[in-house]
Structure formats: C-alpha cells, structure tokens
C-alpha atoms as a PDB file:
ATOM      1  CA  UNK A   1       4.858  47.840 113.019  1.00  0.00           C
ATOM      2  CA  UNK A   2       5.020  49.503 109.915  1.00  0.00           C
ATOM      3  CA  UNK A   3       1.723  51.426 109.611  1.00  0.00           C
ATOM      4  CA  UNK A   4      -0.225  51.261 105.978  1.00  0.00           C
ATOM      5  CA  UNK A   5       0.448  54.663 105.223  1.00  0.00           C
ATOM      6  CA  UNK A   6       4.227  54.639 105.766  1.00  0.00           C
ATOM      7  CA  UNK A   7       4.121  51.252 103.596  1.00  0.00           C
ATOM      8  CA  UNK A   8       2.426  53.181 101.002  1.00  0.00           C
ATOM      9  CA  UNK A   9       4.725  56.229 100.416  1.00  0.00           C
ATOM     10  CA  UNK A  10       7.883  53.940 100.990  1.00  0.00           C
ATOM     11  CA  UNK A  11       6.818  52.234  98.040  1.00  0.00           C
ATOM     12  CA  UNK A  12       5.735  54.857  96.072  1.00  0.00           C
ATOM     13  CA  UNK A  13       9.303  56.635  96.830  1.00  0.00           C
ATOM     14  CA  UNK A  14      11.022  53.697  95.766  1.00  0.00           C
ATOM     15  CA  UNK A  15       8.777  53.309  92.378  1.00  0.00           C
ATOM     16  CA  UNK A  16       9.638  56.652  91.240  1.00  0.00           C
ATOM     17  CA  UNK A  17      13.110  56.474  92.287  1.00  0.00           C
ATOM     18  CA  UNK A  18      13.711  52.954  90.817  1.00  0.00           C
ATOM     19  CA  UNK A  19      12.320  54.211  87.999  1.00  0.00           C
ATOM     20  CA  UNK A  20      14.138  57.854  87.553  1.00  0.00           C
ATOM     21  CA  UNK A  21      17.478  55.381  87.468  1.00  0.00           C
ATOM     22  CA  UNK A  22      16.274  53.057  84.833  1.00  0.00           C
ATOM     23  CA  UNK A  23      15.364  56.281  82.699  1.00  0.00           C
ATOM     24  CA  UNK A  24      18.981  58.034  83.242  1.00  0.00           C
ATOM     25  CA  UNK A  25      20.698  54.894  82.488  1.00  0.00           C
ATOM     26  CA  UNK A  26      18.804  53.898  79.425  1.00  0.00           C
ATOM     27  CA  UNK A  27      19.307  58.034  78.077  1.00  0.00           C
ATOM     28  CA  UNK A  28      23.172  57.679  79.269  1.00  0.00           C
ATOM     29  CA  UNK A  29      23.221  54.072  77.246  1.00  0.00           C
ATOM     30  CA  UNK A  30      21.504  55.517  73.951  1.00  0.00           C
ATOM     31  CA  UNK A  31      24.372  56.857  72.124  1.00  0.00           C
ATOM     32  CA  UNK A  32      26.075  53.625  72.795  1.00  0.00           C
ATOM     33  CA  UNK A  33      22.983  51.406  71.963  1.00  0.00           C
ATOM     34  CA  UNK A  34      22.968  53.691  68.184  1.00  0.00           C
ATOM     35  CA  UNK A  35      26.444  53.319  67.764  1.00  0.00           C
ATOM     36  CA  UNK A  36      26.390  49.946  67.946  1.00  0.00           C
ATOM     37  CA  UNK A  37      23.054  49.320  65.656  1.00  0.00           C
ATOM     38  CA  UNK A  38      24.669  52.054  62.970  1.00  0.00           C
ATOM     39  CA  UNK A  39      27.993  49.576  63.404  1.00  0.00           C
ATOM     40  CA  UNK A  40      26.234  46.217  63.203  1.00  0.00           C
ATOM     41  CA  UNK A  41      24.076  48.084  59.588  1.00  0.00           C
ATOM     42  CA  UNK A  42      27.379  48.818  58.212  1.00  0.00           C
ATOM     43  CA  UNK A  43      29.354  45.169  58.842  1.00  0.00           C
ATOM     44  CA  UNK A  44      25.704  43.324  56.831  1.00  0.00           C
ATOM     45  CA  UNK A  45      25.574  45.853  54.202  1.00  0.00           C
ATOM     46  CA  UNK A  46      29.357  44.837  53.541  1.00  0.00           C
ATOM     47  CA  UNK A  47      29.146  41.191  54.705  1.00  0.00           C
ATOM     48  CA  UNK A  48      26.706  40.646  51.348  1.00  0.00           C
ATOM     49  CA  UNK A  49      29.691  41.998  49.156  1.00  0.00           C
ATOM     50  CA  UNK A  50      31.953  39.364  51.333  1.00  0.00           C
ATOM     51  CA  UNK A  51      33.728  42.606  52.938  1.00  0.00           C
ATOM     52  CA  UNK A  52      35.053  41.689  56.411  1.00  0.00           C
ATOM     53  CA  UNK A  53      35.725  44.253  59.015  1.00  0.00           C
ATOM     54  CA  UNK A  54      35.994  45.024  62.679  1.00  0.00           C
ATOM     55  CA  UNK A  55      33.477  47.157  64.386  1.00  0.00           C
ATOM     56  CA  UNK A  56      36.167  49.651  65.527  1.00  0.00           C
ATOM     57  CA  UNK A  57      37.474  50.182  61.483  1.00  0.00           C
ATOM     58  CA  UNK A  58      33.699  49.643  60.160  1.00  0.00           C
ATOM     59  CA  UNK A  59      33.140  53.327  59.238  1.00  0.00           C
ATOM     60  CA  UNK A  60      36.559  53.563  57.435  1.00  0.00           C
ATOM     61  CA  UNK A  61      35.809  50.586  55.912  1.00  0.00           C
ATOM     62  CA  UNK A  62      32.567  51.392  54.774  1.00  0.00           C
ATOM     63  CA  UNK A  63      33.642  54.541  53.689  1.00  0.00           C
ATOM     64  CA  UNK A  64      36.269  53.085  51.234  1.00  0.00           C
ATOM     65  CA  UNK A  65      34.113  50.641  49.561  1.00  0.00           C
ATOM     66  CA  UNK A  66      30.441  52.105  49.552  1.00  0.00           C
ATOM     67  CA  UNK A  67      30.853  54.645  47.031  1.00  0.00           C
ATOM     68  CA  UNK A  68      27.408  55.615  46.514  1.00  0.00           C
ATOM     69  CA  UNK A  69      23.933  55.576  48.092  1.00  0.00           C
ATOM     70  CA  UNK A  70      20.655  56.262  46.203  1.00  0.00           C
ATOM     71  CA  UNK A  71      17.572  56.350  47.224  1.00  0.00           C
ATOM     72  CA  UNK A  72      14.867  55.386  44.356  1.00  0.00           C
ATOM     73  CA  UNK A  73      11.002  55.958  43.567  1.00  0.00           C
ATOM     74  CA  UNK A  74       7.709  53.141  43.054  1.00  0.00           C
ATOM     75  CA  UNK A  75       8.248  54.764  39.331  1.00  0.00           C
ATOM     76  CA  UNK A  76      12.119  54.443  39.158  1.00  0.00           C
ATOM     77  CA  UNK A  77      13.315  57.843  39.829  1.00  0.00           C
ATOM     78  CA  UNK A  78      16.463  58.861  41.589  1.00  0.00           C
ATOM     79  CA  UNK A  79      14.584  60.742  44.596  1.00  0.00           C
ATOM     80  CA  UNK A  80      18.170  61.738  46.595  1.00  0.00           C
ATOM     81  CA  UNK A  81      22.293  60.347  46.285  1.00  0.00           C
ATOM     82  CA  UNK A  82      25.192  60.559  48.872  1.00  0.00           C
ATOM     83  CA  UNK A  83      28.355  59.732  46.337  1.00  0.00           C
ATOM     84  CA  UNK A  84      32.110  59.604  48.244  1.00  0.00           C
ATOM     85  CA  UNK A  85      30.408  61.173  51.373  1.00  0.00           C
ATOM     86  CA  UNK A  86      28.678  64.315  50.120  1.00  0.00           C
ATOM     87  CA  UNK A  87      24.814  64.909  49.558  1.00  0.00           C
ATOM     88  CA  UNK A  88      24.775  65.118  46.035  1.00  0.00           C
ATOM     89  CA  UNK A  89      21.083  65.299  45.858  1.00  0.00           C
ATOM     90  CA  UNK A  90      17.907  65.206  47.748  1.00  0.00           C
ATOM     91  CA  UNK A  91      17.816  65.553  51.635  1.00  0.00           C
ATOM     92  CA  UNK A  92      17.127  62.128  52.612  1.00  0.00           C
ATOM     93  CA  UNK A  93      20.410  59.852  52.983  1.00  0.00           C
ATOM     94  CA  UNK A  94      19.833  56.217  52.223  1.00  0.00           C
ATOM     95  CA  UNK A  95      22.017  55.027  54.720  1.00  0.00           C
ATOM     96  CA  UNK A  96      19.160  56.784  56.892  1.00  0.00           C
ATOM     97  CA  UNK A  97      16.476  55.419  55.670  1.00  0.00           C
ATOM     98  CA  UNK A  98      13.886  53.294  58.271  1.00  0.00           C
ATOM     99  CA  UNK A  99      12.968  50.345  56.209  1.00  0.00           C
ATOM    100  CA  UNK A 100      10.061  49.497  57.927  1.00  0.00           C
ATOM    101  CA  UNK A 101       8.485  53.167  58.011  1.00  0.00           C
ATOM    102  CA  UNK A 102       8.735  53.259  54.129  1.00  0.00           C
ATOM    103  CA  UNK A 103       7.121  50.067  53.520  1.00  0.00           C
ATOM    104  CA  UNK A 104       4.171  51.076  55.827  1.00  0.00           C
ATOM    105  CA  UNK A 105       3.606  54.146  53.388  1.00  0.00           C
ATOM    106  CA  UNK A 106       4.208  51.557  50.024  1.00  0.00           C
ATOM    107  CA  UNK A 107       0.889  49.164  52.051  1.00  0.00           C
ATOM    108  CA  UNK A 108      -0.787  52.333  52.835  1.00  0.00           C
ATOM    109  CA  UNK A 109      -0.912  54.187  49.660  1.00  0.00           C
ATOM    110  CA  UNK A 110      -1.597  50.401  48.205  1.00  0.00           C
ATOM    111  CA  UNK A 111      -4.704  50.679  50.766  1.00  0.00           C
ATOM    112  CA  UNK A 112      -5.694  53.778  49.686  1.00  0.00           C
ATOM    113  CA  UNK A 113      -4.912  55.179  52.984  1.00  0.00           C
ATOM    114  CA  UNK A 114      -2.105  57.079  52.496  1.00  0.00           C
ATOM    115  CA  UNK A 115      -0.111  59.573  50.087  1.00  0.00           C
ATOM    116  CA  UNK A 116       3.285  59.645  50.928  1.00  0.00           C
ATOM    117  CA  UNK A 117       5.411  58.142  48.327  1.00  0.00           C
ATOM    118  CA  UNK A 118       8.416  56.020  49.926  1.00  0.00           C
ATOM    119  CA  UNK A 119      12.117  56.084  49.229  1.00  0.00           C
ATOM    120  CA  UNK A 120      14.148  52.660  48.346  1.00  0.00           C
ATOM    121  CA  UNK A 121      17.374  52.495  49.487  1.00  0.00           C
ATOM    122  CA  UNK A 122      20.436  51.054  47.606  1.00  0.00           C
ATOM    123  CA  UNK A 123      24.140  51.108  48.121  1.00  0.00           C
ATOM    124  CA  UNK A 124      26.658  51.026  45.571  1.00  0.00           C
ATOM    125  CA  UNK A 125      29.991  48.885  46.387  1.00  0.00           C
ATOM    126  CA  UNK A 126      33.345  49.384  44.487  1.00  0.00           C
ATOM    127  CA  UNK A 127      35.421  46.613  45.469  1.00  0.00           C
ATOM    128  CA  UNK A 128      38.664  45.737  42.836  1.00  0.00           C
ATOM    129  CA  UNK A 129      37.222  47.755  40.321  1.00  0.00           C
ATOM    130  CA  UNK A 130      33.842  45.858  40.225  1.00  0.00           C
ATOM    131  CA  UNK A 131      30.729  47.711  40.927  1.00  0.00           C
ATOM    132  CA  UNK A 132      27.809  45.799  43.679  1.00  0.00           C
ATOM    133  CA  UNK A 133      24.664  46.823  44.260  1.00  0.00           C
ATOM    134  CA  UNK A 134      23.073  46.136  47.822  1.00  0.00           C
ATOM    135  CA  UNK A 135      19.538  46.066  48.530  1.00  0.00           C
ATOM    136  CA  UNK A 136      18.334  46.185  51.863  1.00  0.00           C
ATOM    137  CA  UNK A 137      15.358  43.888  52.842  1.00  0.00           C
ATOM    138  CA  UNK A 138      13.110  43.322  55.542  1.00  0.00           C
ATOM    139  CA  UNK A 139      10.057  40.930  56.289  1.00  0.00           C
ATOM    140  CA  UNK A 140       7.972  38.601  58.901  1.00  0.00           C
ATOM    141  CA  UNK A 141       9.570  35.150  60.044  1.00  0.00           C
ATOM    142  CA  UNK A 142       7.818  32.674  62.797  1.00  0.00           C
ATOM    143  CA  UNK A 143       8.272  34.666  65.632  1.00  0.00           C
ATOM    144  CA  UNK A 144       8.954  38.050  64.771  1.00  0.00           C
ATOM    145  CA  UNK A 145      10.926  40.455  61.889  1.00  0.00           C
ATOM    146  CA  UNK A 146      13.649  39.036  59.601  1.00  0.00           C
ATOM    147  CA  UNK A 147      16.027  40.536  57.341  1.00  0.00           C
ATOM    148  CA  UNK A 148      18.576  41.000  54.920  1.00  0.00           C
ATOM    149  CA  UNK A 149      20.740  42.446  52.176  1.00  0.00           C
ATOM    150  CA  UNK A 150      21.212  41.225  48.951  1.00  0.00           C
ATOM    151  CA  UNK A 151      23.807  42.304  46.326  1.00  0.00           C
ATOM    152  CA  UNK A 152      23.920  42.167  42.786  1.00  0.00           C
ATOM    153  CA  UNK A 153      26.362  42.778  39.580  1.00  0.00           C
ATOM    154  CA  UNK A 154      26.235  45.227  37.924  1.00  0.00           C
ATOM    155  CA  UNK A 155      23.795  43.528  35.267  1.00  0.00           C
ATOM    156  CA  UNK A 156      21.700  44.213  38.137  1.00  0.00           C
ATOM    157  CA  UNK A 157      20.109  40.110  38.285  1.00  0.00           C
ATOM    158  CA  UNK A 158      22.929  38.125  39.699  1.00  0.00           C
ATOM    159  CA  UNK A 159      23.340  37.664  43.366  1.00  0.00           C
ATOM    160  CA  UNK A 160      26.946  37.811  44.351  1.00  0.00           C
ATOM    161  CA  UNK A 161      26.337  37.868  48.031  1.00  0.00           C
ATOM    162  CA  UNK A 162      23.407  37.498  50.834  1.00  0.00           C
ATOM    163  CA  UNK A 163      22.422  37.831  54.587  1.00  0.00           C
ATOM    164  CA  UNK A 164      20.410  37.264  56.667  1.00  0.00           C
ATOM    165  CA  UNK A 165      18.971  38.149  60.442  1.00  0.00           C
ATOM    166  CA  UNK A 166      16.288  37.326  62.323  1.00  0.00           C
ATOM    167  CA  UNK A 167      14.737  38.421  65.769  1.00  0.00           C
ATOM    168  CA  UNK A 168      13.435  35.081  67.215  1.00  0.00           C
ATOM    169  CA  UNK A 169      13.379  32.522  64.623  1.00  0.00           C
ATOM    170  CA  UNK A 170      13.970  29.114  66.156  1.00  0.00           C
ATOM    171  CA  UNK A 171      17.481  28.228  67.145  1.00  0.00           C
ATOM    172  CA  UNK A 172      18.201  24.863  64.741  1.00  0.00           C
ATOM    173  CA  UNK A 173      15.301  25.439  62.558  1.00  0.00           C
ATOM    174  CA  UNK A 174      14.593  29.019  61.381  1.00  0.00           C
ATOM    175  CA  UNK A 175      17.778  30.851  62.460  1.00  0.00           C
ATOM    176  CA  UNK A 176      19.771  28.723  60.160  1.00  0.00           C
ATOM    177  CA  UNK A 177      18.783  31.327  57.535  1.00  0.00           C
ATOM    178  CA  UNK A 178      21.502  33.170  59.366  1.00  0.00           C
ATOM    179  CA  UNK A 179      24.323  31.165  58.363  1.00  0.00           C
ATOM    180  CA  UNK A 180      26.162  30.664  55.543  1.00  0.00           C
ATOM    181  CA  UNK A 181      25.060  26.648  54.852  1.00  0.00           C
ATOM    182  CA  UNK A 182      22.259  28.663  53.900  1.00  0.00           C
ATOM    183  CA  UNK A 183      22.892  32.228  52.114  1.00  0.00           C
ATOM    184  CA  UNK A 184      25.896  30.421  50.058  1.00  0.00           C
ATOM    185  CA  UNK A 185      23.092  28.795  48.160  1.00  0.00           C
ATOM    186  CA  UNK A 186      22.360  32.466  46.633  1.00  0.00           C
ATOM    187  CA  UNK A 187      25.640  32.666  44.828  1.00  0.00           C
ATOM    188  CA  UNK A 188      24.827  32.799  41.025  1.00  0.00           C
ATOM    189  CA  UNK A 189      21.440  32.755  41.470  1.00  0.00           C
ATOM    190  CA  UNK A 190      19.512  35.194  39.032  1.00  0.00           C
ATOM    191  CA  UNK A 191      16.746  37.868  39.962  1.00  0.00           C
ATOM    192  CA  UNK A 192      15.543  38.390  36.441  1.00  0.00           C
ATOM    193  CA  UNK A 193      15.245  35.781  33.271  1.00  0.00           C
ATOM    194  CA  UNK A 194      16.918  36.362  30.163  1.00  0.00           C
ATOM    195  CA  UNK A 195      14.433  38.781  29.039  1.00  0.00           C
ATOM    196  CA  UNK A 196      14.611  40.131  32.034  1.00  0.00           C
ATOM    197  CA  UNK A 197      10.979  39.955  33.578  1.00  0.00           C
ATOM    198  CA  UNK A 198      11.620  39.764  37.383  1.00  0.00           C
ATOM    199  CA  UNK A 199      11.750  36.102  38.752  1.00  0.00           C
ATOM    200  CA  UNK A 200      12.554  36.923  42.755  1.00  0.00           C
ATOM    201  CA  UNK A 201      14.182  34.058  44.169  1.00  0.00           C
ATOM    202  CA  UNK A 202      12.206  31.204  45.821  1.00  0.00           C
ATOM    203  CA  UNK A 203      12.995  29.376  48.679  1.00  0.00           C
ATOM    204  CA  UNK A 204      11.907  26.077  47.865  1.00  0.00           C
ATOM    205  CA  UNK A 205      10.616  23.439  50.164  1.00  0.00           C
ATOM    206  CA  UNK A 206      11.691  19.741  49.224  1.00  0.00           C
ATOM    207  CA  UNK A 207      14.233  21.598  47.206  1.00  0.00           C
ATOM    208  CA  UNK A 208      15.162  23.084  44.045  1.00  0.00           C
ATOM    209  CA  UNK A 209      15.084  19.486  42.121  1.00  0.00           C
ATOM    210  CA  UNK A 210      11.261  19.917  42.373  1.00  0.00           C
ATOM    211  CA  UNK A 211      11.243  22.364  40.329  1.00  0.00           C
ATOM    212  CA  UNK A 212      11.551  22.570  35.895  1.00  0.00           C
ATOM    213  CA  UNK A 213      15.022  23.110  35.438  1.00  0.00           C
ATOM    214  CA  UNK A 214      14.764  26.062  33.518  1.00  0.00           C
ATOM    215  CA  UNK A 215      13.635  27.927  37.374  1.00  0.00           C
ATOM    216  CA  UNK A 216      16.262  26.441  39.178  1.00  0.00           C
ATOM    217  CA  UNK A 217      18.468  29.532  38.809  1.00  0.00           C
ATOM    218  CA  UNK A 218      15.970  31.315  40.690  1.00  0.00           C
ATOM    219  CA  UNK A 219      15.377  28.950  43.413  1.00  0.00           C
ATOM    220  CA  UNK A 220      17.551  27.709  46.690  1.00  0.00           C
ATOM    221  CA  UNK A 221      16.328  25.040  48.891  1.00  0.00           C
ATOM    222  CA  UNK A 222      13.972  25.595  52.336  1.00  0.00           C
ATOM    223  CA  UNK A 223      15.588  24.667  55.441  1.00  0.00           C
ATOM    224  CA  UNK A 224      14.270  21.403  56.879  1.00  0.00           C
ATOM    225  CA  UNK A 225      11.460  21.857  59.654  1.00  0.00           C
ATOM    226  CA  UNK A 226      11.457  25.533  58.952  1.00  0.00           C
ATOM    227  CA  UNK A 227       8.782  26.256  56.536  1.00  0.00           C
ATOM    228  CA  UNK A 228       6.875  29.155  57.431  1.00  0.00           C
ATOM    229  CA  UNK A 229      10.645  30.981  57.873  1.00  0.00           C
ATOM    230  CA  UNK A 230      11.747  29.726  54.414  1.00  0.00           C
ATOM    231  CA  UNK A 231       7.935  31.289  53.345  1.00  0.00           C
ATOM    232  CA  UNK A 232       9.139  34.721  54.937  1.00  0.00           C
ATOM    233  CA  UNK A 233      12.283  34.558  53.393  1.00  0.00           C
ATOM    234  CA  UNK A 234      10.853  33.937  50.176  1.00  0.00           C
ATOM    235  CA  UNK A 235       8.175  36.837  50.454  1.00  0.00           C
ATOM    236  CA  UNK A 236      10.874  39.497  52.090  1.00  0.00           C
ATOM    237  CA  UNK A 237      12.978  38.770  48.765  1.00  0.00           C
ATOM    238  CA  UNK A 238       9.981  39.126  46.662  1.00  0.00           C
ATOM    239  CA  UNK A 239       8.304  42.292  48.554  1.00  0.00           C
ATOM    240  CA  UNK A 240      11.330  44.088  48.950  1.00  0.00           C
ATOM    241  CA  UNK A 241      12.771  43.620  45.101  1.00  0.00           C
ATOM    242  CA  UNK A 242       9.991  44.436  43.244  1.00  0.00           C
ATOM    243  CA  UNK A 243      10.673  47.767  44.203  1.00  0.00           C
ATOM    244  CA  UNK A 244      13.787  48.089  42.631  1.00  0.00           C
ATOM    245  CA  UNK A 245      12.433  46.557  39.500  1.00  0.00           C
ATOM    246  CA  UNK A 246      11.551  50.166  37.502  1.00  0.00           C
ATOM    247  CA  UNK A 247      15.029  51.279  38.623  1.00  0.00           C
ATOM    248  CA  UNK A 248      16.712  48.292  37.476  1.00  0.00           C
ATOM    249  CA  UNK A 249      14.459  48.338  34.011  1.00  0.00           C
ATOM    250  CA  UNK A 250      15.879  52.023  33.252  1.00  0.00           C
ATOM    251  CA  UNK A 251      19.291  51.031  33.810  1.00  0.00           C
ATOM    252  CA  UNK A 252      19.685  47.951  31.651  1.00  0.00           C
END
C-alpha cells in the first residue's frame, strides 16, 4: 500500500518529467515547424501567380521569380525593399513581415490607442517578362483566421491569380474558399473602376447576377451555405486592399 505521500511525489516527479520531454521535443521540433511555415508562405505567395513548385526547390524557386519585395506606408510611401536578394532599403524585409501584428497597430492607431505606423507588404513577380504584384491578406472566417494572397497586373486592378486558407472553416461549406471552383472565379476580376476609385471585390451571396451589371467585374459568387465565410472573405479583401490603395494611386 502505496502511502499518500509516496503517491504525491511520484506524481509530481512524473509531471515535471513528462513535461521537461514535451518542452525538449517541441524546442528540438521548432526549426522544423519554421521551415515548414516559411516553405508553405513561399508555395501561396507563388500559387496566386499560378507558379508550381515542390517544397524541397521552393526557395530556388521563389528566388527566381520574386524579384522584389516592398514594404509600403497608410500614406503610400516606400518604408523598406529587398530587390534580387539584397536589402536595398529599410531594415524590415517584407517577406518578414507578421500580418496580423501590423494590422493590430493600423486598429490601434485607428482607436487612438496607438502610434506605431505599420508596414504593408507586397511582392513583385517576374514571370515571362510580365511583372505581378502579390498582396498578402488576412481576416476572420466562422471558426477562426482566414487568408490569402491576391495578385495583380501591373495596371495594379486586375486579379490574375488568388488563394485562399483557412484555420477551421467548415469542411463542404466554408473551406471550399480553398479550392479552385472557388478562387478561379477571381480571374479578370477588377479592384478599381475605370477611374480608378477602389471597388474591392465582393463576394456575393445569391450571386453576381444580383447585382447591376456594370459591378459584376468586381463581384464573384458566395459559396452556398457558407455565408458568414463568404462575409469574411469579402471584408479580408476589402480590409487588407485599402491599404495598398495610396501606393497603387502614386503609381498609376
């Protein structure tokens, strides 16, 4: 018979030691674990220019077709650029930019509750002597974060390519935004009117014959039973583009 204070120290011994191994195997894992999120950034960003690759050549690959990355300003401004793999300017490389950190600072400073000004990334593709540009995006599904990148011509409104992930969405429903039944609708689709004030694209439930033909270009139909996912969609495109749109309006 065991006696309660033996019980206790055994399993106190085994809590810490249990937990010591869980500790050196996720440190021993996280190299691994980055490697593999770094890899999985690099295949989307060139998945929206229609770039395949394998994971093991994705570097190289990314390498030979992203030829620049900028990072941009609320106001427009070029705040740092990595062209043909050298820091050209500013310290910040877009590549390493957290998404989600600088779009806390754009809602805080839009709160009045903080002053840091964030950085936009964008990634410039050269593929057969075209030039892409791919915007990063990220936003709030059903169950948890989606996201994206998005890539334009070089008049800087047409969509030439899309994707999309999700965290949780629901398998069927939500996560079909994650296949291409569903981002091929984005092909021609425009960002900007003729006059170029910013449109976004809309993700349209009952479809884009609802709405005046004239806003068709800037619409793609919701998927069916997934509403509040085609909603995030719709506001990721529209949160994260608007950025982009004082950049966009000094290059054109």
């Amino acid at each position: 018979m065991f006696t309660n204070r033996y019980i206790f120290i055994y399993s106190s011994v085994m809590v810490i030691v249990v937990a010591a191994i869980l500790s050196s195997a996720a440190e021993f894992l996280k190299p691994m674990q980055q490697k593999n999120i770094r890899t999985a950034k690099i295949m989307n960003i060139l998945g929206s220019v229609d770039i395949p690759t394998e994971k093991s050549v994705a570097d190289a690959t990314y390498t030979k077709y992203i030829v620049e990355e900028y990072t941009v300003s609320r106001e427009g401004e070029v705040l740092s650029s990595f062209i043909n793999n050298n820091m050209e300017s500013g310290t910040v490389r877009a590549f390493d930019i957290d998404l989600k950190a600088e779009q806390k600072k754009l809602k805080d400073l839009n709160a009045g509750a903080g002053a840091e000004e964030p950085a936009f990334p964008m990634f410039v593709c050269n593929k057969d002597g075209e030039k892409f540009f791919v915007i990063p995006m990220l936003g709030t599904g059903l169950w948890g974060p989606i996201w994206g990148n998005i890539a334009l011509k070089d008049d800087f409104k047409t969509v030439v390519g899309v994707n999309f992930g999700h965290a949780g969405e629901t398998p069927g429903l939500g996560a079909e935004i994650s296949t291409p039944m569903f981002s091929n609708q984005f092909l021609g689709k425009t960002i900007f009117d003729e006059n170029y004030s910013f449109k976004s694209i809309k993700v349209v439930k009952g479809g884009i014959g609802t709405m005046p033909a004239a806003e068709q270009i800037h619409g793609v139909d919701a998927i069916a039973g997934g509403t509040i996912t085609s909603n995030g969609v719709t506001a990721m495109i529209n949160d994260c583009l608007i950025n982009y749109v004082p950049y966009i309006k000094k290059q054109i």
